[in-house]
Protein backbone atom coordinates (compact mmCIF):
# COMPACT_ATOMS: atom_id res chain seq x y z
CA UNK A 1 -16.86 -29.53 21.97
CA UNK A 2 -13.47 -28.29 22.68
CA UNK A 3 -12.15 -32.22 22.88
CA UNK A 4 -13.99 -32.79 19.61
CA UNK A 5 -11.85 -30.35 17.59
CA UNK A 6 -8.99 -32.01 18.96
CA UNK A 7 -9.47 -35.26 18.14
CA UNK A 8 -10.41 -33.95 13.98
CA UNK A 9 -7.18 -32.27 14.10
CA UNK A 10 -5.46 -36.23 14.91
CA UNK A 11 -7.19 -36.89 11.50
CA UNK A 12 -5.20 -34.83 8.84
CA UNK A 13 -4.99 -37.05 5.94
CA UNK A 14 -4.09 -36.85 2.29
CA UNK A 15 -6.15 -36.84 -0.13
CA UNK A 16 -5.35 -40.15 -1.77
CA UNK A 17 -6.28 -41.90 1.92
CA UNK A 18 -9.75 -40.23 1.56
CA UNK A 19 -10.55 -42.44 -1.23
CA UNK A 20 -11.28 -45.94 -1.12
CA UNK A 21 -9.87 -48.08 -3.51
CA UNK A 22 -12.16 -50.38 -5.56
CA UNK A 23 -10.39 -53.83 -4.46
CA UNK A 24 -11.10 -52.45 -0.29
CA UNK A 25 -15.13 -52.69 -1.90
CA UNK A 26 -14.35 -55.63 -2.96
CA UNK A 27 -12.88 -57.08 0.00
CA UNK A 28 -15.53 -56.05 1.62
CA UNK A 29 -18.35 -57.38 0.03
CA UNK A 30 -16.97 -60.66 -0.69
CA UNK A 31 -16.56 -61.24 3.44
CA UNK A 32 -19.47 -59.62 4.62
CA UNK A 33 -22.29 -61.56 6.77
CA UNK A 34 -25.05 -60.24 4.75
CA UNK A 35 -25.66 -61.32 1.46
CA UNK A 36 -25.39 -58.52 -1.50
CA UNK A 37 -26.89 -58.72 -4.63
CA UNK A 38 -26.54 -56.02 -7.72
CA UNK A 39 -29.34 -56.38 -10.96
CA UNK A 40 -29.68 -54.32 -13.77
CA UNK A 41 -32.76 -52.03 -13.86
CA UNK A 42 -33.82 -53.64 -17.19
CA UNK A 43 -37.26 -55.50 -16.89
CA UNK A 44 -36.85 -58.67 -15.25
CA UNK A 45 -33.92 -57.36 -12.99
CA UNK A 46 -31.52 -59.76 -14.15
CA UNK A 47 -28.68 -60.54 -11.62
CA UNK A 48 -25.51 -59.47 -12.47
CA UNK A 49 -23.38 -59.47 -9.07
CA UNK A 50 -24.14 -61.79 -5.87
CA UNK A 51 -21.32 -62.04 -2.99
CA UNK A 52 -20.20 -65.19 -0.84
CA UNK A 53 -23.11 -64.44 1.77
CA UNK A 54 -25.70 -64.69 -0.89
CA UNK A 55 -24.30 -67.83 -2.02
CA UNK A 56 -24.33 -69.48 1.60
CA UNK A 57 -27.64 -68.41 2.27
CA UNK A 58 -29.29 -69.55 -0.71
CA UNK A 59 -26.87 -72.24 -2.28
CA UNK A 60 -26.93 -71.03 -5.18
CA UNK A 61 -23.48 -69.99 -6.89
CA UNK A 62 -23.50 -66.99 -9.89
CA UNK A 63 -23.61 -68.90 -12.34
CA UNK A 64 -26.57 -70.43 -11.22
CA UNK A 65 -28.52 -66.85 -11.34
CA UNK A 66 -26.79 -65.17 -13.49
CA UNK A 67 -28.64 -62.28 -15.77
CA UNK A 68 -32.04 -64.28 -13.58
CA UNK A 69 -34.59 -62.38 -12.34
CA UNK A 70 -34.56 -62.63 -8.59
CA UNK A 71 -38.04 -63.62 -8.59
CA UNK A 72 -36.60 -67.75 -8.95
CA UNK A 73 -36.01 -67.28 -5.33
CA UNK A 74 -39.89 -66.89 -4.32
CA UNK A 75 -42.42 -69.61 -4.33
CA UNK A 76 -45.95 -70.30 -2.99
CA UNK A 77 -45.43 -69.15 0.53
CA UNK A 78 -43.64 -65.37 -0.76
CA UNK A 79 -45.69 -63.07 0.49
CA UNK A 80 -47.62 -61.08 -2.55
CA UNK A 81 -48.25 -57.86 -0.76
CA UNK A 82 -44.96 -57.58 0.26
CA UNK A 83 -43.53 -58.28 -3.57
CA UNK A 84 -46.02 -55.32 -4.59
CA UNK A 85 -44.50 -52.67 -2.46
CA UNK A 86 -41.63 -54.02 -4.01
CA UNK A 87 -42.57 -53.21 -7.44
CA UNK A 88 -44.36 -49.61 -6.32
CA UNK A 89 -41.20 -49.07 -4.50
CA UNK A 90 -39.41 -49.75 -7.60
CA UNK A 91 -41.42 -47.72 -9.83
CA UNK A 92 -40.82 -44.65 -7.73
CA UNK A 93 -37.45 -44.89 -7.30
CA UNK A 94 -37.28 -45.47 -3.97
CA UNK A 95 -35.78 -47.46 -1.61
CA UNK A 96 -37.44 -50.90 -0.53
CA UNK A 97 -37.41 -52.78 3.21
CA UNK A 98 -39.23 -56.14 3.83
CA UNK A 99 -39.21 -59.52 4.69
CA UNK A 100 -40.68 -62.26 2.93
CA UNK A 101 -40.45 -66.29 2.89
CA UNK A 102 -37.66 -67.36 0.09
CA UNK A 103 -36.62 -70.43 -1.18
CA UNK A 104 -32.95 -71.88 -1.12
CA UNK A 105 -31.47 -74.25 -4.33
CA UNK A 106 -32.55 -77.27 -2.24
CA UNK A 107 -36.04 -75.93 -2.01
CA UNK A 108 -36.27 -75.21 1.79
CA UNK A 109 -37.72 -71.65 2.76
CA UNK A 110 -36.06 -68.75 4.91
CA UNK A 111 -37.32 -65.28 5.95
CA UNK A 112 -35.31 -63.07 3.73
CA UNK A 113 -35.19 -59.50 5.22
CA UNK A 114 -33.60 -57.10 2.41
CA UNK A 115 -33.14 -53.79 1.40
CA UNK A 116 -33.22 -52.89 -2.03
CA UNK A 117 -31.30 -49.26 -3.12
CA UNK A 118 -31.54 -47.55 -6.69
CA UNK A 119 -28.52 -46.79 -8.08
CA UNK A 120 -28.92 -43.69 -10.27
CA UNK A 121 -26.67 -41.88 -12.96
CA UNK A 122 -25.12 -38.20 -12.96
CA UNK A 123 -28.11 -37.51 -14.70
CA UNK A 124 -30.61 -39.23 -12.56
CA UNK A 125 -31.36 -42.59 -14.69
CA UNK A 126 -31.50 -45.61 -12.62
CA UNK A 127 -29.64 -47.89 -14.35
CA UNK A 128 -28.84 -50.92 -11.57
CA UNK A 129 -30.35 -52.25 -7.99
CA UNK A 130 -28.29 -52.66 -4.52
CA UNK A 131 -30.03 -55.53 -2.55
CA UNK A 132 -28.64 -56.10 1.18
CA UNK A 133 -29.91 -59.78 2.26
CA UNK A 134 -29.97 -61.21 5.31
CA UNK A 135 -31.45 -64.72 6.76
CA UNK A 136 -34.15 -64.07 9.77
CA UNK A 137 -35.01 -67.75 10.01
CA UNK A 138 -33.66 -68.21 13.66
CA UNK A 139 -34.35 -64.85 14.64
CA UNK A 140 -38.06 -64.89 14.24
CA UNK A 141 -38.94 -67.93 15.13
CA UNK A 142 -37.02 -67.42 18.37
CA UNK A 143 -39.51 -64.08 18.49
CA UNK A 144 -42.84 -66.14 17.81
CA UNK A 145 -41.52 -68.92 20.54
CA UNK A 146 -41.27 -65.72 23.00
CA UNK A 147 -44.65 -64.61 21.94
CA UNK A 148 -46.15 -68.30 22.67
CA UNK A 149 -44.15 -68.65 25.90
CA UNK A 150 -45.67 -65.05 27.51
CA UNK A 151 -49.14 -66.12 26.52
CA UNK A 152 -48.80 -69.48 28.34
């Protein structure tokens, strides 16, 4: 506990290094691994904000989803249940985590895994959507080929 003090104590900083600066975001989100997507919280979601990720992942560029609903990316195989604790999640206010089959511009699917975060006023009106995306593709069907491999 003792060491723990003194290591805070190495941390003194000023007030103006406490606060990240808008174009760190930026930097961040533009070179992140995960795709990130930001829609309004009017009906139909429309996109106003995807990141590089999002665009190698799906191949589609902003202007090719721009003020969309997100719902382009699903197709026959999206699984509905999952889409309706979506919307309940929604409804409540409350954060969403799933997976789901999506489909990229050239119309192959992927196993989306996302996260989906309100973002909420000073006076509590949700007014936009945070979605973290990543592509599970690999990952679970290395999973299912484990599963088949212990049964054999």
């Amino acid at each position: 506990m003792e060491e723990n003090k003194k290591i805070e104590k190495n941390f003194e900083l000023e007030e103006e290094q406490t606060r990240i600066p808008d174009a760190l975001f930026e930097l961040a989100m533009a070179n992140s691994f995960d795709a990130f997507m930001i829609t309004t919280a009017q009906k139909g979601f429309p996109i106003v904000f995807i990141n590089k990720a999002f665009t190698q992942i799906t191949g589609y560029r902003l202007q090719d989803c721009m003020y969309r609903s997100p719902a382009f990316l699903q197709g026959p195989k999206t699984d509905r249940a999952v889409l309706e604790r979506l919307s309940d999640n929604i409804c409540k206010g409350e954060q969403f985590h799933g997976e789901a089959i999506n489909y990229r511009k050239d119309g192959t699917e992927f196993i989306m895994e996302w996260r989906v975060l309100p973002f909420a006023t000073g006076s509590g009106k949700i007014t936009h959507y945070f979605a973290i995306q990543r592509d599970v593709t690999v990952l679970r069907n290395l999973q299912n080929v484990q599963v088949i491999n212990k049964t054999l």
